[in-house]
PDB file of N, CA and C in Angstrom:
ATOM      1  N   UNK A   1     115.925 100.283  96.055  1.00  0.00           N
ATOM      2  CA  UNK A   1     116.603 101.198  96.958  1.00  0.00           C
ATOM      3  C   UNK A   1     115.600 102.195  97.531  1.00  0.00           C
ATOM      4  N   UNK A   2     115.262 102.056  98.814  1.00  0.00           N
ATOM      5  CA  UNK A   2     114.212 103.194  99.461  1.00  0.00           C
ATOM      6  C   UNK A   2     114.632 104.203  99.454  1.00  0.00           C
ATOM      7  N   UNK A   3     115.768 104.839  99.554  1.00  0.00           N
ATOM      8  CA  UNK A   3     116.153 106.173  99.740  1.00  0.00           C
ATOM      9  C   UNK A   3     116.100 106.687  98.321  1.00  0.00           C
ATOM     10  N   UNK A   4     116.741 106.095  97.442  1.00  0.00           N
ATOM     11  CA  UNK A   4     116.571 106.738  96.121  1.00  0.00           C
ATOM     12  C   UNK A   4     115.587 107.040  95.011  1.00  0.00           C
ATOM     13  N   UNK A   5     114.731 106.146  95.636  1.00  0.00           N
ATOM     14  CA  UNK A   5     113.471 106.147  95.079  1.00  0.00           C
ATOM     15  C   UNK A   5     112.509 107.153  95.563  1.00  0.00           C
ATOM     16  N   UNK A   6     112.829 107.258  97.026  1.00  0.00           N
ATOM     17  CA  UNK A   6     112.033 108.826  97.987  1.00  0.00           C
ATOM     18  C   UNK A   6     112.679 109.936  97.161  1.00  0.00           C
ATOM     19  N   UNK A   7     113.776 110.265  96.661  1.00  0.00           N
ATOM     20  CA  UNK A   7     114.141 111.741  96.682  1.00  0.00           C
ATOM     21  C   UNK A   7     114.706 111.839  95.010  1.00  0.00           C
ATOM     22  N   UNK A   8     114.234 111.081  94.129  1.00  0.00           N
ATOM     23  CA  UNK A   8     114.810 110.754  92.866  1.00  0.00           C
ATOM     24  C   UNK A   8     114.097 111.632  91.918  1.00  0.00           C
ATOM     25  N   UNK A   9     112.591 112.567  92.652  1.00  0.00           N
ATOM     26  CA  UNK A   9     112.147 113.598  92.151  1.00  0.00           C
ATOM     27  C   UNK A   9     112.843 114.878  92.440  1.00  0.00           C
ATOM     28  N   UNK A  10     113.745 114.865  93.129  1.00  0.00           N
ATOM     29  CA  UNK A  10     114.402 115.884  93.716  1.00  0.00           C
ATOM     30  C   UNK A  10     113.866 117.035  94.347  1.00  0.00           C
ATOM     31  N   UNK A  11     114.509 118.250  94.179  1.00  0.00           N
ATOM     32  CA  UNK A  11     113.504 119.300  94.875  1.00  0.00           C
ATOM     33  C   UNK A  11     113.692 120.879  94.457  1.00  0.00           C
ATOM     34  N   UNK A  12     112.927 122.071  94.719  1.00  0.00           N
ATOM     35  CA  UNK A  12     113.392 123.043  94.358  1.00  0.00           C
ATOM     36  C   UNK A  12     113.473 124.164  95.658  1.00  0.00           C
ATOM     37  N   UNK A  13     114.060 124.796  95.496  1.00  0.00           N
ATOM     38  CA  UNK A  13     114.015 126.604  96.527  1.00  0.00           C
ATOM     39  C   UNK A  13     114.161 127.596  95.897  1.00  0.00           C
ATOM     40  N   UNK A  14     113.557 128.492  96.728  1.00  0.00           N
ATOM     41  CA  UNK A  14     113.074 129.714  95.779  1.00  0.00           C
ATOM     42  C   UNK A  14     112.044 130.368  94.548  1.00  0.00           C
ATOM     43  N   UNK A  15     112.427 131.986  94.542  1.00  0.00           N
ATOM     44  CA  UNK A  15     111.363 131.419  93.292  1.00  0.00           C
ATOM     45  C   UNK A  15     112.012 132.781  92.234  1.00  0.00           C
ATOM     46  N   UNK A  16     111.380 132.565  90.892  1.00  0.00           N
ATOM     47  CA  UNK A  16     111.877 133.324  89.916  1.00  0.00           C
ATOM     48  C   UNK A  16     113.404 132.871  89.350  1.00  0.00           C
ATOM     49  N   UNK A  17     113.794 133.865  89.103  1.00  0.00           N
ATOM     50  CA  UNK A  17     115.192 133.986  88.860  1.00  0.00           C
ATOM     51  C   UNK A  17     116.590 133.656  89.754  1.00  0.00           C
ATOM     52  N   UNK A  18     116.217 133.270  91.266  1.00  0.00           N
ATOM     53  CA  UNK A  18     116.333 132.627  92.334  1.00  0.00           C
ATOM     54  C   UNK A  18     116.450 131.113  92.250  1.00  0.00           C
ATOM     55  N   UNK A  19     115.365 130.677  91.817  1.00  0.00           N
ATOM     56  CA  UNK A  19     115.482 128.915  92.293  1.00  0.00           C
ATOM     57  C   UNK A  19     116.794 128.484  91.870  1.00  0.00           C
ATOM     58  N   UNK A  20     117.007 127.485  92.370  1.00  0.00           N
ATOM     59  CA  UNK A  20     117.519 126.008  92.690  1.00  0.00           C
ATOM     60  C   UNK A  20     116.831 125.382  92.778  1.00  0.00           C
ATOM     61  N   UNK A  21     117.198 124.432  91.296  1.00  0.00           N
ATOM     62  CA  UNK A  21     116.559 123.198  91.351  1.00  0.00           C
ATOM     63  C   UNK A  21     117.990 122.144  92.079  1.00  0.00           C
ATOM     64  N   UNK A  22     117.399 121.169  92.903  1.00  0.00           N
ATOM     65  CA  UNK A  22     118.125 120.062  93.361  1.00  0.00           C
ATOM     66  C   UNK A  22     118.107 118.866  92.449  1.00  0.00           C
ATOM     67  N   UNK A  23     118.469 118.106  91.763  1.00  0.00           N
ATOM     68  CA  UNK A  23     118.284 116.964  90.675  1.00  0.00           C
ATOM     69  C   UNK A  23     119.174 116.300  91.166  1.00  0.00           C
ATOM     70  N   UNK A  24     118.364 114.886  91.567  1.00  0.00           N
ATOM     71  CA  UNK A  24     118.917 113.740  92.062  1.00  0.00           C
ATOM     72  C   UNK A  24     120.099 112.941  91.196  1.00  0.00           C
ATOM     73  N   UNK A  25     121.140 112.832  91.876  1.00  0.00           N
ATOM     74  CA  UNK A  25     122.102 112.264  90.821  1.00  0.00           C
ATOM     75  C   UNK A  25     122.456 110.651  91.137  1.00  0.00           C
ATOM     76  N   UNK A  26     120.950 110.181  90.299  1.00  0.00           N
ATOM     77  CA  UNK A  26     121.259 108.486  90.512  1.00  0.00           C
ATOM     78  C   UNK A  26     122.766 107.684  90.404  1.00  0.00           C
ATOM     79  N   UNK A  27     123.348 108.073  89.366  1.00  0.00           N
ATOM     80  CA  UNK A  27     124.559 107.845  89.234  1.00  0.00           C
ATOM     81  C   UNK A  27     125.692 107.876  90.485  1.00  0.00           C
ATOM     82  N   UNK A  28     125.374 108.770  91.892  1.00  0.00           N
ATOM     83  CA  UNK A  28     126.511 109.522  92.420  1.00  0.00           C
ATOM     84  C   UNK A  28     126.074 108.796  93.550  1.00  0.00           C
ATOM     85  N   UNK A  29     124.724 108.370  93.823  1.00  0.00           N
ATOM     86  CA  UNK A  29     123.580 108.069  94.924  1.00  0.00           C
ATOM     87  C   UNK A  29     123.814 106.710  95.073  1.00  0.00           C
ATOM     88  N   UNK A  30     123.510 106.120  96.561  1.00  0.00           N
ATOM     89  CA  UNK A  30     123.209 104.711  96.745  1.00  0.00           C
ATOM     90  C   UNK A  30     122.436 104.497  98.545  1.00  0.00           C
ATOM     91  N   UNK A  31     122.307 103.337  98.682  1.00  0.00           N
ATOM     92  CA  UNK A  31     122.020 103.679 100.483  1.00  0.00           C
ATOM     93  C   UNK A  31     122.442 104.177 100.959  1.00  0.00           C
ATOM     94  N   UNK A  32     123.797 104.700 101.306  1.00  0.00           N
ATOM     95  CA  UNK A  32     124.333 105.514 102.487  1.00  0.00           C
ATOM     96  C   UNK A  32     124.741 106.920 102.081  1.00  0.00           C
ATOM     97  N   UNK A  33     124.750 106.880 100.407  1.00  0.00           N
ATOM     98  CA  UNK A  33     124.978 108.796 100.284  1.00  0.00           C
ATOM     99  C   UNK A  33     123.723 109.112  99.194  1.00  0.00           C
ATOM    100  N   UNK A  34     122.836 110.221  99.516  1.00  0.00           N
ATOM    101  CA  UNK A  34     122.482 110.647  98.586  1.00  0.00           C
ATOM    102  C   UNK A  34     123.455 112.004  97.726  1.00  0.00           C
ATOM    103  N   UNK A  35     123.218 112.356  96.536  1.00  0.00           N
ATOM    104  CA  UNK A  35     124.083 113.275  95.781  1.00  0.00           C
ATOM    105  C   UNK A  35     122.771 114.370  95.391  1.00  0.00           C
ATOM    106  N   UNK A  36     123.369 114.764  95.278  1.00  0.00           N
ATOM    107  CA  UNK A  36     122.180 115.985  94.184  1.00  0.00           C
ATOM    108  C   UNK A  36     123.437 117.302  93.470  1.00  0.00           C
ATOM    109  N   UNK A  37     122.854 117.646  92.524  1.00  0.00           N
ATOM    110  CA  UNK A  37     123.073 118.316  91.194  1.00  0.00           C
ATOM    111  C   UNK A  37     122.372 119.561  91.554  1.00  0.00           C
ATOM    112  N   UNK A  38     122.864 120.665  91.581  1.00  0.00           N
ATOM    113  CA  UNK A  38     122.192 122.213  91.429  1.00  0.00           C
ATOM    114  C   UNK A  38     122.305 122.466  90.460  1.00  0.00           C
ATOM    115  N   UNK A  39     121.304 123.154  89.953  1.00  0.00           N
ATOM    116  CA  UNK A  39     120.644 123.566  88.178  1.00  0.00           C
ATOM    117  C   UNK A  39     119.781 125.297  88.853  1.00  0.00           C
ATOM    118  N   UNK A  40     119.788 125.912  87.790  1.00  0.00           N
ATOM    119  CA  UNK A  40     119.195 126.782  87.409  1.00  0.00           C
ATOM    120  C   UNK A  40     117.910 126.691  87.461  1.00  0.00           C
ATOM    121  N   UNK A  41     117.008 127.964  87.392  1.00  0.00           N
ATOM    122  CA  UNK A  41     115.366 127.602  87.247  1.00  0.00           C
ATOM    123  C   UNK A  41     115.219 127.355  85.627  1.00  0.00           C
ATOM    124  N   UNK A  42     115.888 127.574  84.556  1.00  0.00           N
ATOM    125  CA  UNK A  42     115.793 126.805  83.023  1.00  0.00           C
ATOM    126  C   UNK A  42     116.575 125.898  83.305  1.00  0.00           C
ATOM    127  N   UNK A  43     116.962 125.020  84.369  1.00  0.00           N
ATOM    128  CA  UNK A  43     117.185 124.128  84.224  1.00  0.00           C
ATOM    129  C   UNK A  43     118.842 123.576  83.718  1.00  0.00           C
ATOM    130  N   UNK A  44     119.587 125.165  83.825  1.00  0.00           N
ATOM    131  CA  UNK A  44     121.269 124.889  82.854  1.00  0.00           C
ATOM    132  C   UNK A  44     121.707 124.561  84.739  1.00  0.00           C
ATOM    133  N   UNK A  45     122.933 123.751  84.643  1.00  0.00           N
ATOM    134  CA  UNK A  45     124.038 123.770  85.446  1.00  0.00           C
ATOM    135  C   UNK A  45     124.164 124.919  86.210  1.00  0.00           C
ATOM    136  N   UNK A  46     124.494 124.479  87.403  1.00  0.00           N
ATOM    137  CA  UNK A  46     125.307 126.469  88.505  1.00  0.00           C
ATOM    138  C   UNK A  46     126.324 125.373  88.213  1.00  0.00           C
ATOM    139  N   UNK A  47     127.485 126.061  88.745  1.00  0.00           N
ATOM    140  CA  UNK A  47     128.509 125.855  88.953  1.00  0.00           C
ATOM    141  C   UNK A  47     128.816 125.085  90.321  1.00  0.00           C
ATOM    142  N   UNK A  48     129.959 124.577  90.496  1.00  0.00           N
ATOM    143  CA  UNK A  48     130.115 123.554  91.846  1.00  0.00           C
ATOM    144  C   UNK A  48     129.810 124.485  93.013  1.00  0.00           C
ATOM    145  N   UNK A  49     129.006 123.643  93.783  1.00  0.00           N
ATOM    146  CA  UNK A  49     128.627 124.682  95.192  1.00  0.00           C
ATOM    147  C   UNK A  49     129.669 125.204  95.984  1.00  0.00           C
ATOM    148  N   UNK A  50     130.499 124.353  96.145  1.00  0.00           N
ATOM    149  CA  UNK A  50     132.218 124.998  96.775  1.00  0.00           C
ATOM    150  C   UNK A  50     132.222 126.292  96.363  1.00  0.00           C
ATOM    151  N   UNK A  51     131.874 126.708  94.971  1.00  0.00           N
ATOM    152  CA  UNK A  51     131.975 128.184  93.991  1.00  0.00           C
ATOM    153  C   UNK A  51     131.693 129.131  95.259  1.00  0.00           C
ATOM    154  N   UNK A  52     130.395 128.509  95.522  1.00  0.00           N
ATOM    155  CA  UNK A  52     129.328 129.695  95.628  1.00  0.00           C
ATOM    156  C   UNK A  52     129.854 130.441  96.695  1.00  0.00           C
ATOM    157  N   UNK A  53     128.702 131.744  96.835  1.00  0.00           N
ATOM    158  CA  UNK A  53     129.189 132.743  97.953  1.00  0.00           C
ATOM    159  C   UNK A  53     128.703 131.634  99.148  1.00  0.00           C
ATOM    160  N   UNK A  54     129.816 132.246 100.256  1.00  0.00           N
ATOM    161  CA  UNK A  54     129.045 131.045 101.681  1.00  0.00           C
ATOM    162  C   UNK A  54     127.743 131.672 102.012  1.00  0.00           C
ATOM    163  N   UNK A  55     127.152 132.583 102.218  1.00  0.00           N
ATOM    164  CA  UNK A  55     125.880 132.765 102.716  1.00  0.00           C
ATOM    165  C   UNK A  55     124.588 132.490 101.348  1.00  0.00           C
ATOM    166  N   UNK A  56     125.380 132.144 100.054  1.00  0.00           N
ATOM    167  CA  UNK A  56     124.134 131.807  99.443  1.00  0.00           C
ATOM    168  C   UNK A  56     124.305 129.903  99.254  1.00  0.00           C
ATOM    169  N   UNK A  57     124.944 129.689  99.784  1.00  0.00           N
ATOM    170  CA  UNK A  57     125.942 128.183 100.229  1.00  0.00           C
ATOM    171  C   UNK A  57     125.112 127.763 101.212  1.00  0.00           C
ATOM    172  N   UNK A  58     124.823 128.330 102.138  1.00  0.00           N
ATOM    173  CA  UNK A  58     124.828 127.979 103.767  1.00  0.00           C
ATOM    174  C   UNK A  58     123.014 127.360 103.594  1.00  0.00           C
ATOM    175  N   UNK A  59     122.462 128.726 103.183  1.00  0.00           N
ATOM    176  CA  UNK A  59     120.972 129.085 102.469  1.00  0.00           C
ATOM    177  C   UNK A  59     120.463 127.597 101.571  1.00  0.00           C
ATOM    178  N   UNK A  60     121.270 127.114 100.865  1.00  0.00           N
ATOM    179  CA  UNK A  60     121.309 126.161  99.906  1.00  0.00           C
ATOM    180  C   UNK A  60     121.281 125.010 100.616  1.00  0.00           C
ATOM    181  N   UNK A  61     122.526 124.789 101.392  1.00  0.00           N
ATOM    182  CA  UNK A  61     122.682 123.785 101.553  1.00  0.00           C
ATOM    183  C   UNK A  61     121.696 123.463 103.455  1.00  0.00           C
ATOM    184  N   UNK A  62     121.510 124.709 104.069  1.00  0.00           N
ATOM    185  CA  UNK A  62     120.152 124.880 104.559  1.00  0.00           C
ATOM    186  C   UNK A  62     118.701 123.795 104.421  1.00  0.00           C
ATOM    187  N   UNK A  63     118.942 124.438 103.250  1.00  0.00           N
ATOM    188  CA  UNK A  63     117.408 124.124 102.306  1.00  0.00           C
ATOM    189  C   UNK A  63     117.325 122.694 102.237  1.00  0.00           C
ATOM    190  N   UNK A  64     118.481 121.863 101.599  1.00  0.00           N
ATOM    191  CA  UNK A  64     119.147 120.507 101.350  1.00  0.00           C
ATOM    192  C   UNK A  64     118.607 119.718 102.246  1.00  0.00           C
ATOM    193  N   UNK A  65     119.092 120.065 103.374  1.00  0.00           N
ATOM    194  CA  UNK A  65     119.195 119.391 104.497  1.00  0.00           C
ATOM    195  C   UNK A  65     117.912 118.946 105.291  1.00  0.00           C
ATOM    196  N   UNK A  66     117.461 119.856 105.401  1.00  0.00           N
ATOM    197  CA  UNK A  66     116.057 119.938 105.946  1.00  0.00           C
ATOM    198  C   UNK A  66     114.956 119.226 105.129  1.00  0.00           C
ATOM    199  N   UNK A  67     114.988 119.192 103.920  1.00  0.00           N
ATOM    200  CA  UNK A  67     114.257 118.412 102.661  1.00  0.00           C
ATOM    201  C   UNK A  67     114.781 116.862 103.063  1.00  0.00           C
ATOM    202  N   UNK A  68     115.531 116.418 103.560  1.00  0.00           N
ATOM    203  CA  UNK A  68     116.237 115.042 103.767  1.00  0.00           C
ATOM    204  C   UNK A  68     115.698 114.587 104.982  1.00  0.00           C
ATOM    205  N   UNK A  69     114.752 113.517 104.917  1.00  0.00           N
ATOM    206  CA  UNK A  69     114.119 112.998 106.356  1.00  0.00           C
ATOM    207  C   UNK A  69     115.217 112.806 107.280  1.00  0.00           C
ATOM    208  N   UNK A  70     115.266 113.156 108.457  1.00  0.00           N
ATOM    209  CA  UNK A  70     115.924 112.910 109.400  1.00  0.00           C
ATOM    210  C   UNK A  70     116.345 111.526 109.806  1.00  0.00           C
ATOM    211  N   UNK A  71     115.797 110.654 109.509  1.00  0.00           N
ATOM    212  CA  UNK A  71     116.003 109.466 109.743  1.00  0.00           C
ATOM    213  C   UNK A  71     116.593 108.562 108.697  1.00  0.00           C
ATOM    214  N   UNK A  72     117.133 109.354 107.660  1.00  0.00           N
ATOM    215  CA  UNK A  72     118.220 108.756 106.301  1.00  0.00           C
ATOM    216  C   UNK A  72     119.740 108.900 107.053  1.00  0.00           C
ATOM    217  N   UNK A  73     119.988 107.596 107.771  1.00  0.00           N
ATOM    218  CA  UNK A  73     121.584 107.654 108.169  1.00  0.00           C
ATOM    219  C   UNK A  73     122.472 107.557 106.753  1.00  0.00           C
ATOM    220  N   UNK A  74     122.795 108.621 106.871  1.00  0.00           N
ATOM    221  CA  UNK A  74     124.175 108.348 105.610  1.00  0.00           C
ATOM    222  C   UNK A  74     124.807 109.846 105.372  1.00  0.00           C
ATOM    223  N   UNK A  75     125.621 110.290 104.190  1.00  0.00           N
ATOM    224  CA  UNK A  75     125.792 111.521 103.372  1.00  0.00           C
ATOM    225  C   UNK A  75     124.948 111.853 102.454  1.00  0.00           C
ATOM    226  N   UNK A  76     124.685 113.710 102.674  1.00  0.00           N
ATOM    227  CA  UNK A  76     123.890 114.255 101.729  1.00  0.00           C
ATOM    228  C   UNK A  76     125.135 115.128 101.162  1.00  0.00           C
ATOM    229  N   UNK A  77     125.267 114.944 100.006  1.00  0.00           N
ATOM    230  CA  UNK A  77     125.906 115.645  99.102  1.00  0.00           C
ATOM    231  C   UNK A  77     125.210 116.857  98.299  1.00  0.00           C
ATOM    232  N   UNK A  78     125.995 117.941  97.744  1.00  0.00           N
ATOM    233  CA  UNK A  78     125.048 119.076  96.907  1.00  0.00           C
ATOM    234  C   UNK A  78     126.417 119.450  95.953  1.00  0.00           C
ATOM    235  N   UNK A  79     126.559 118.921  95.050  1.00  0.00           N
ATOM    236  CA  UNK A  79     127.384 118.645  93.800  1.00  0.00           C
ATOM    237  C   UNK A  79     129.024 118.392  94.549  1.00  0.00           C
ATOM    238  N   UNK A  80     129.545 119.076  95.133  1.00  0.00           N
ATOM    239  CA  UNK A  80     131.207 118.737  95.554  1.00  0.00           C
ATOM    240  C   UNK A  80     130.889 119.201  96.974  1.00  0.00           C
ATOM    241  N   UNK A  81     129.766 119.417  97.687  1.00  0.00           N
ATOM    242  CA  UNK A  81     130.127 119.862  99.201  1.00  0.00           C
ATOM    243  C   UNK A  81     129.076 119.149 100.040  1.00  0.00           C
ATOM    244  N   UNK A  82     129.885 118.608 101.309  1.00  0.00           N
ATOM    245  CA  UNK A  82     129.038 117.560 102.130  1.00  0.00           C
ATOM    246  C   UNK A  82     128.168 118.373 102.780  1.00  0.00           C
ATOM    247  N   UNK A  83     126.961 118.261 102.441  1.00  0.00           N
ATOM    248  CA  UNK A  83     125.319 118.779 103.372  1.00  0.00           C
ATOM    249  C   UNK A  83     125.438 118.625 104.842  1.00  0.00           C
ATOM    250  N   UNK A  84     125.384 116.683 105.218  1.00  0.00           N
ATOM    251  CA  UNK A  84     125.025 115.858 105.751  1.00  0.00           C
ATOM    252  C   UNK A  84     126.249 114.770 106.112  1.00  0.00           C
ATOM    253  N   UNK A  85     126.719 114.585 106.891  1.00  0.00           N
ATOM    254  CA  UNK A  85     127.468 113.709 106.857  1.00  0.00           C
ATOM    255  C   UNK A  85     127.001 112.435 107.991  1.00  0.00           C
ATOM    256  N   UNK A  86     127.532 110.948 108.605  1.00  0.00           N
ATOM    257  CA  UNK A  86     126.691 109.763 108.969  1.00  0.00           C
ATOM    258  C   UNK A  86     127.004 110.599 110.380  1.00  0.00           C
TER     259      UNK A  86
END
């Protein structure tokens, strides 16, 4: 699978007490959707992005998007909220 294999290192934003880590969720992922998992900078769970405030949402899922080559036709997911859609 080319797509999953490009982004299966996932990615991070921010820094300190700030980051987001992105962690690829092979399980959720296939050719036409990638998924990703938001984690903490130790690495625990955030909570579902739907949660979040919208401007630290927007910022996030911002970040998401732009990390995703432009030329991946499909859905980018960021735990329960569509990034990217085809």
């Amino acid at each position: 699978m080319k797509w999953t294999e490009k982004y299966k290192s996932g990615f991070s934003n921010g820094l300190g007490y700030e980051t987001v880590e992105f962690l690829f969720d092979e399980k959720e992922s296939d050719e036409l959707k990638l998924a990703f998992q938001a984690y903490d900078a130790n690495l625990c769970p955030l909570p579902d992005a739907s949660t979040w405030n919208k401007k630290w949402l927007k910022k996030q899922s911002d970040f998401l998007d732009s990390a995703i080559s432009k030329d991946f036709i499909g859905e980018v997911w960021l735990d329960d909220v569509l990034v990217r859609s085809v």
